[in-house]
Protein backbone atom coordinates (compact mmCIF):
# COMPACT_ATOMS: atom_id res chain seq x y z
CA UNK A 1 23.87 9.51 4.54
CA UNK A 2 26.49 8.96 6.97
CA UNK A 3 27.29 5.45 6.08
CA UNK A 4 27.65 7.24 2.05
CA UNK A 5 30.22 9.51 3.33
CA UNK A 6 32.53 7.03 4.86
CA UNK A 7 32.28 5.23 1.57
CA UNK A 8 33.21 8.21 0.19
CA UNK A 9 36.03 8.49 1.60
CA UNK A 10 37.77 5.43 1.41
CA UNK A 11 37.23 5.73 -2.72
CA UNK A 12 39.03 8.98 -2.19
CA UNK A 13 36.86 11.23 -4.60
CA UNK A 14 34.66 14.17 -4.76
CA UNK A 15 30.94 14.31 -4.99
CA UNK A 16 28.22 16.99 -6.21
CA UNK A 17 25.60 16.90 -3.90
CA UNK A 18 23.03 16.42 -6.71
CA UNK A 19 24.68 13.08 -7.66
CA UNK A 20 24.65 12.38 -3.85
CA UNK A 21 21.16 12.84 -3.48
CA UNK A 22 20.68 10.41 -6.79
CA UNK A 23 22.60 7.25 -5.08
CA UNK A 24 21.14 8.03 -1.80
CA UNK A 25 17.67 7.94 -3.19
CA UNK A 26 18.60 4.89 -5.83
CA UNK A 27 19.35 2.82 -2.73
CA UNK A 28 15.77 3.64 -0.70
CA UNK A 29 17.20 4.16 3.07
CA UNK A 30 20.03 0.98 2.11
CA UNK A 31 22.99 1.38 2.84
CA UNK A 32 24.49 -1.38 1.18
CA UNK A 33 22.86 -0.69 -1.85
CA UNK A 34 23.77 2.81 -1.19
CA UNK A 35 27.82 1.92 -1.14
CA UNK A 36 27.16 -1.04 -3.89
CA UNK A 37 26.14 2.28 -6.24
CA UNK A 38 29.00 4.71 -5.19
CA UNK A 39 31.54 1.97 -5.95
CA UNK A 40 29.93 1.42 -9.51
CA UNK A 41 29.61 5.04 -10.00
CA UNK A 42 33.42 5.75 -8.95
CA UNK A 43 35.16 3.16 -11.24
CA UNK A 44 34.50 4.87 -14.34
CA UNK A 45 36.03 8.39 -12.96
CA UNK A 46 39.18 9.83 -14.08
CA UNK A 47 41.45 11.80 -12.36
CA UNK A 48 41.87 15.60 -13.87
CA UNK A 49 45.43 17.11 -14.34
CA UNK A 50 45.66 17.83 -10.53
CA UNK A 51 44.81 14.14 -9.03
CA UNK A 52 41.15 14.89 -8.62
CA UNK A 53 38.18 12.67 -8.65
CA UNK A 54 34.83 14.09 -9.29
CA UNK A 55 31.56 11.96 -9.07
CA UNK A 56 29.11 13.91 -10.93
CA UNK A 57 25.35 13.50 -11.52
CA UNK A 58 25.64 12.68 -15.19
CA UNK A 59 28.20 10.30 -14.16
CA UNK A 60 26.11 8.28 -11.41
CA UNK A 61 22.89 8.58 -13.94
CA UNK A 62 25.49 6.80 -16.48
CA UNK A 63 26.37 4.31 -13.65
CA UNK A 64 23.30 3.24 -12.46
CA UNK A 65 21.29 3.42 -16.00
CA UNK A 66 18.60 5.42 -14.04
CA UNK A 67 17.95 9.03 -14.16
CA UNK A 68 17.43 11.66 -11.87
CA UNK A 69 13.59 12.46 -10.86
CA UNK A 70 12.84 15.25 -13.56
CA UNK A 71 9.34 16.07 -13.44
CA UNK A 72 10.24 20.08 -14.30
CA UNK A 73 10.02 19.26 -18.34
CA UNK A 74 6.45 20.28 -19.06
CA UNK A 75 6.61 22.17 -15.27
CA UNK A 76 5.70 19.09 -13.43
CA UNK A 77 5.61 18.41 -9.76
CA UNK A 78 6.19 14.91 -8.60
CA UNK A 79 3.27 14.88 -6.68
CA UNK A 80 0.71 16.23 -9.50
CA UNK A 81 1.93 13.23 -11.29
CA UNK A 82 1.50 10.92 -8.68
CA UNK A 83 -2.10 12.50 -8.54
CA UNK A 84 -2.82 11.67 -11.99
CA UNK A 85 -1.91 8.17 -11.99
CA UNK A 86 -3.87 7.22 -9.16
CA UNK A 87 -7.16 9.00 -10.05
CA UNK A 88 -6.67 7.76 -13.43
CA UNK A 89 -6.75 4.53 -11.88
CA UNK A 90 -9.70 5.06 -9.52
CA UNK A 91 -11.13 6.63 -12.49
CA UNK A 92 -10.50 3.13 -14.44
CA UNK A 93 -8.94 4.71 -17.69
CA UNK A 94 -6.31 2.32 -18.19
CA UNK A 95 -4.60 4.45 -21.38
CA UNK A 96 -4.06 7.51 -19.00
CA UNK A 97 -2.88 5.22 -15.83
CA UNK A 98 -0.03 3.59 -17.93
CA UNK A 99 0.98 7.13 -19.50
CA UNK A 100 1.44 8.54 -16.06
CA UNK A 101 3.20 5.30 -15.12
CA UNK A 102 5.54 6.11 -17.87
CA UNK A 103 6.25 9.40 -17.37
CA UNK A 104 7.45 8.60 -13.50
CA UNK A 105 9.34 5.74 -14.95
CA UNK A 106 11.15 7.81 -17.48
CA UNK A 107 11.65 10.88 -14.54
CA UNK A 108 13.58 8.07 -12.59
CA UNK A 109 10.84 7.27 -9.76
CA UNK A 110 11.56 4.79 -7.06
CA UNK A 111 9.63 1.65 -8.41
CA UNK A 112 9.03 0.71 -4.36
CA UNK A 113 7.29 4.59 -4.41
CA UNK A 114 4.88 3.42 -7.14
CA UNK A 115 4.35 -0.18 -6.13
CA UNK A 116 3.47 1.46 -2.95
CA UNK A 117 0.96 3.78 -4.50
CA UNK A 118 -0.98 1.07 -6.12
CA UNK A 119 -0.95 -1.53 -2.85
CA UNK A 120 -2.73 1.35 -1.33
CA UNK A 121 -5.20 2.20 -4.38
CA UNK A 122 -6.15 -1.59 -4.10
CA UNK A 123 -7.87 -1.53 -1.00
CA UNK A 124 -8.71 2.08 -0.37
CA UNK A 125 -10.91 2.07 -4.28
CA UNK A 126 -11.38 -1.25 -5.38
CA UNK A 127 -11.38 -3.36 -1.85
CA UNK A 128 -14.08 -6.18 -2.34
CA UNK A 129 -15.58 -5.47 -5.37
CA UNK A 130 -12.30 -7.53 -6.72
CA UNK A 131 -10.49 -8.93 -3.64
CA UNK A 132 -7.95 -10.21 -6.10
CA UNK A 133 -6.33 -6.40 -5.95
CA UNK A 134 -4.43 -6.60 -3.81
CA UNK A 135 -3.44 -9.91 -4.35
CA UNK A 136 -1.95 -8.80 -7.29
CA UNK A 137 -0.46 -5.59 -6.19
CA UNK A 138 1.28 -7.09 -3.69
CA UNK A 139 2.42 -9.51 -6.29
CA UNK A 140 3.83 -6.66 -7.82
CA UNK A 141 5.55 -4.98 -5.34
CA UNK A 142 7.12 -8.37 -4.22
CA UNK A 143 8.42 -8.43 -8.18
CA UNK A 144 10.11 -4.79 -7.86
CA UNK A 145 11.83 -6.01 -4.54
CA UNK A 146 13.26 -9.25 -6.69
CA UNK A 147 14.14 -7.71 -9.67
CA UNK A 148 14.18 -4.31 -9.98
CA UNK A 149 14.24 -1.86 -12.91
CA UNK A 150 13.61 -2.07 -15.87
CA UNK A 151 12.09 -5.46 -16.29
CA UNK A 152 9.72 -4.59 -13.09
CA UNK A 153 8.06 -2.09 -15.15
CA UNK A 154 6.31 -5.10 -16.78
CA UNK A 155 4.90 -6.24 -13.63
CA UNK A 156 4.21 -2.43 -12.82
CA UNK A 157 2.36 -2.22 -16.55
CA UNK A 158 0.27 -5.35 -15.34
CA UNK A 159 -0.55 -4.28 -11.67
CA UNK A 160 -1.51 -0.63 -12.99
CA UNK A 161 -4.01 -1.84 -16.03
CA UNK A 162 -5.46 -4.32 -13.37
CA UNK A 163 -6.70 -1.61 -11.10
CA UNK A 164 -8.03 0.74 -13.33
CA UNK A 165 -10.31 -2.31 -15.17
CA UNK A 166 -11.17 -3.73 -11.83
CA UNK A 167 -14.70 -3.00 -10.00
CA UNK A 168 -14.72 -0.13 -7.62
CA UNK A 169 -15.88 0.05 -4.61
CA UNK A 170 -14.36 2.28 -1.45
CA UNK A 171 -16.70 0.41 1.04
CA UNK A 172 -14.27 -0.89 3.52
CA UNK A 173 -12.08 2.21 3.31
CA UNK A 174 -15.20 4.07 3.92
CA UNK A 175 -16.02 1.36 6.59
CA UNK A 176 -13.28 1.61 8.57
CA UNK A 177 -13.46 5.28 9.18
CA UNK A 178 -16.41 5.10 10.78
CA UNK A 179 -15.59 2.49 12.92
CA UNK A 180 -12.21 4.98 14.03
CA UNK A 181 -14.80 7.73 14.42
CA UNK A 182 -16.78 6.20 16.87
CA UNK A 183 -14.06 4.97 18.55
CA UNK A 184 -12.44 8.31 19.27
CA UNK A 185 -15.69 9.70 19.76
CA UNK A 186 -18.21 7.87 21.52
CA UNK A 187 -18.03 5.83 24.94
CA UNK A 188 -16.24 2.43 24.64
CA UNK A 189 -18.22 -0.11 25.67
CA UNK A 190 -16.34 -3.48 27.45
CA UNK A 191 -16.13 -6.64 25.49
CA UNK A 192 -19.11 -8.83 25.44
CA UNK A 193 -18.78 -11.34 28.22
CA UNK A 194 -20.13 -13.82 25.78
CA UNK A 195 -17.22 -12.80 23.15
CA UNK A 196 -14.75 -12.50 26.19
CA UNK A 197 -11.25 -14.98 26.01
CA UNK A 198 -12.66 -18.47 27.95
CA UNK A 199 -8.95 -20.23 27.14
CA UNK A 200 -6.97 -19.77 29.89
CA UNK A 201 -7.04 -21.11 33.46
CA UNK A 202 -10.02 -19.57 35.64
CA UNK A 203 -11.67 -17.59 32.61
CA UNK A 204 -15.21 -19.17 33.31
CA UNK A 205 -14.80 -18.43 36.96
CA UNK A 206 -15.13 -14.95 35.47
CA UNK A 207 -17.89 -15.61 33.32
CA UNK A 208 -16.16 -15.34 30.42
CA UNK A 209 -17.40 -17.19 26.85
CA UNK A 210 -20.90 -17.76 28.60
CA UNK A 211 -23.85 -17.73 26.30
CA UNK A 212 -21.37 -17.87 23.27
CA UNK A 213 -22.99 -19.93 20.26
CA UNK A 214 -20.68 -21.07 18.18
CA UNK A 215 -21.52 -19.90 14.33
CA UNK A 216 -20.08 -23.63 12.71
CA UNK A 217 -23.12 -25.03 14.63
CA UNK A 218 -25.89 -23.86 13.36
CA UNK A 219 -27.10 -24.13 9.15
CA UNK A 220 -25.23 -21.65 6.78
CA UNK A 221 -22.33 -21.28 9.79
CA UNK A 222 -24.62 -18.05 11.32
CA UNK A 223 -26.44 -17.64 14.22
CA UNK A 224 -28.05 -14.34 15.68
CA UNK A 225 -26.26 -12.95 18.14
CA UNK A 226 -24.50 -9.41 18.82
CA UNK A 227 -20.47 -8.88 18.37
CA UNK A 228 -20.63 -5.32 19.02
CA UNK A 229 -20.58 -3.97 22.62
CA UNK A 230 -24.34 -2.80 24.06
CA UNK A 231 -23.48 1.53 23.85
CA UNK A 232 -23.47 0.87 19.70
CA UNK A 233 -24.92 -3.04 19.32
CA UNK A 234 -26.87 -1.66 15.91
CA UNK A 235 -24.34 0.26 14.10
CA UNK A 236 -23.54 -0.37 10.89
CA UNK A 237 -20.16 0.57 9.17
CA UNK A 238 -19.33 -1.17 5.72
CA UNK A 239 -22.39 -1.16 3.27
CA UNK A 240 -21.29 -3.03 0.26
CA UNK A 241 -21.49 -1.66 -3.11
CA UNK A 242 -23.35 -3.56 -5.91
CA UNK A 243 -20.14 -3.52 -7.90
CA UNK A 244 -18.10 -6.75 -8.71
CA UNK A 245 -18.27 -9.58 -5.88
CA UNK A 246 -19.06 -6.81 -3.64
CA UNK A 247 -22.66 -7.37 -4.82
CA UNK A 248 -23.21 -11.02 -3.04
CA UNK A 249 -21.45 -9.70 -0.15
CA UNK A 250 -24.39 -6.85 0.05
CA UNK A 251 -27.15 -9.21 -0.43
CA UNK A 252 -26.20 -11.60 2.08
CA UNK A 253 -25.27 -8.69 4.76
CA UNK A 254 -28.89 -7.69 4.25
CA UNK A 255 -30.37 -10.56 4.78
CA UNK A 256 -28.49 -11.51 7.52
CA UNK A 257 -29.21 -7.82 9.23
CA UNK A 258 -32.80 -7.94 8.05
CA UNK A 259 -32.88 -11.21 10.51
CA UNK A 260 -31.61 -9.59 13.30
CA UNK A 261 -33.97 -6.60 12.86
CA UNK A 262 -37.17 -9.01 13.34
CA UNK A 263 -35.16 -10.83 16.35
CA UNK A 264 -33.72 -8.30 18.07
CA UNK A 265 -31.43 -9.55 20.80
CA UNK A 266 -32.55 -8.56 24.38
């Protein structure tokens, strides 16, 4: 905001703080961009009869072609919206994702907020069941940075009607926190000495890398042996769903784990 105000004041004008609070969210924590809209906002002002220079809201909507956030039409709040578009997503309704996606567009939304809010969706409800995702989420979000408003609604469109007709599957999201929980909660066990760092200088005086088998040696690139240290060697955190490619990663995780189960490591 700083870096705003002493723009500010070498234009030499006024400013409502709503219209402040526009450019400053317009430029999304740049302050470039942030000083690049204030000069585009200012040149259309005219002085009134006493010399004074007022930058209003209307005025920097008018300047920048993008509105305020104004979610308060139908008594909105920004983040019931946001709700709706992603669990219209997760929900795979494609119609209702694309409304919502509207309806933030048309409030004025940061595109970077919404790109965001879809990355996220990719992996945390879709993950494997369609790695491609977040392949093209990201792909999206790299289009907002490049070209911005309005023609990055297109890629938005794409992105958001991608997601809600892809597979679903929260496995790795679901995963992952039980891999944290057990982590915070149970004893942590050392590395492996097997799966121990045998690179540098004086690592196998140490012991380190011994007994290792190395997985491209052996048919099909697997071997049996344990990654996980000894306190929680048989745990088991992502259990693929039977949705999309997620399906062929569950039926070659359980064949794999059904060998280990009749070989049990010692």
């Amino acid at each position: 905001l700083e870096d705003d105000e002493r723009g500010l004041g070498s234009w030499d004008i006024e400013i409502t703080p709503e219209a402040l609070s526009h450019l400053v969210n317009i430029a999304n924590g740049d302050a470039r961009t942030a000083l690049n809209a204030l000069e585009m906002a200012s040149i259309s002002i005219l002085a009134d009869a006493e010399g004074k220079r007022l930058l209003t809201l209307e005025i920097a909507e008018e300047a920048m072609q993008q509105r305020a956030l104004s979610y308060d039409k139908n008594g909105d709040n920004h983040y019931d919206v946001v709700s709706a578009f992603i669990k219209s997503m997760r929900g795979s309704d494609p119609d209702a994702a694309l409304y919502w996606l509207a309806r933030m567009i048309y409030a004025g939304e940061n595109p970077r907020f919404i790109a965001r809010r879809i990355v996220i969706l990719a992996s945390e409800d879709i993950g494997n069941a369609d790695p491609m995702a977040i392949v093209i989420a990201t792909a999206a979000a790299q289009a907002v940075e490049l070209i911005g408003l309005p023609e990055a609604q297109l890629n938005l469109a794409q992105a958001v009607t991608y997601m809600a007709c892809a597979p679903k599957s929260n496995a790795s999201y679901i995963g992952f926190n039980r891999a944290m929980k057990d982590v915070i909660e149970k004893k942590t066990g050392p590395v492996p000495i097997h799966l121990r760092d045998a690179s540098y200088k004086g690592a196998k005086n140490f012991g380190h890398g011994k007994g290792y088998k190395y997985p491209h040696d052996f048919d099909g690139n697997w071997v049996n042996q344990d990654y996980l240290p000894e306190e929680i060697k048989d745990s088991i955190y992502y259990e693929p769903s039977e949705n999309g490619r997620e399906l062929k990663f569950k039926e070659k995780l359980n064949r794999l784990r059904e060998i280990k189960n009749r070989n049990p490591k010692k």
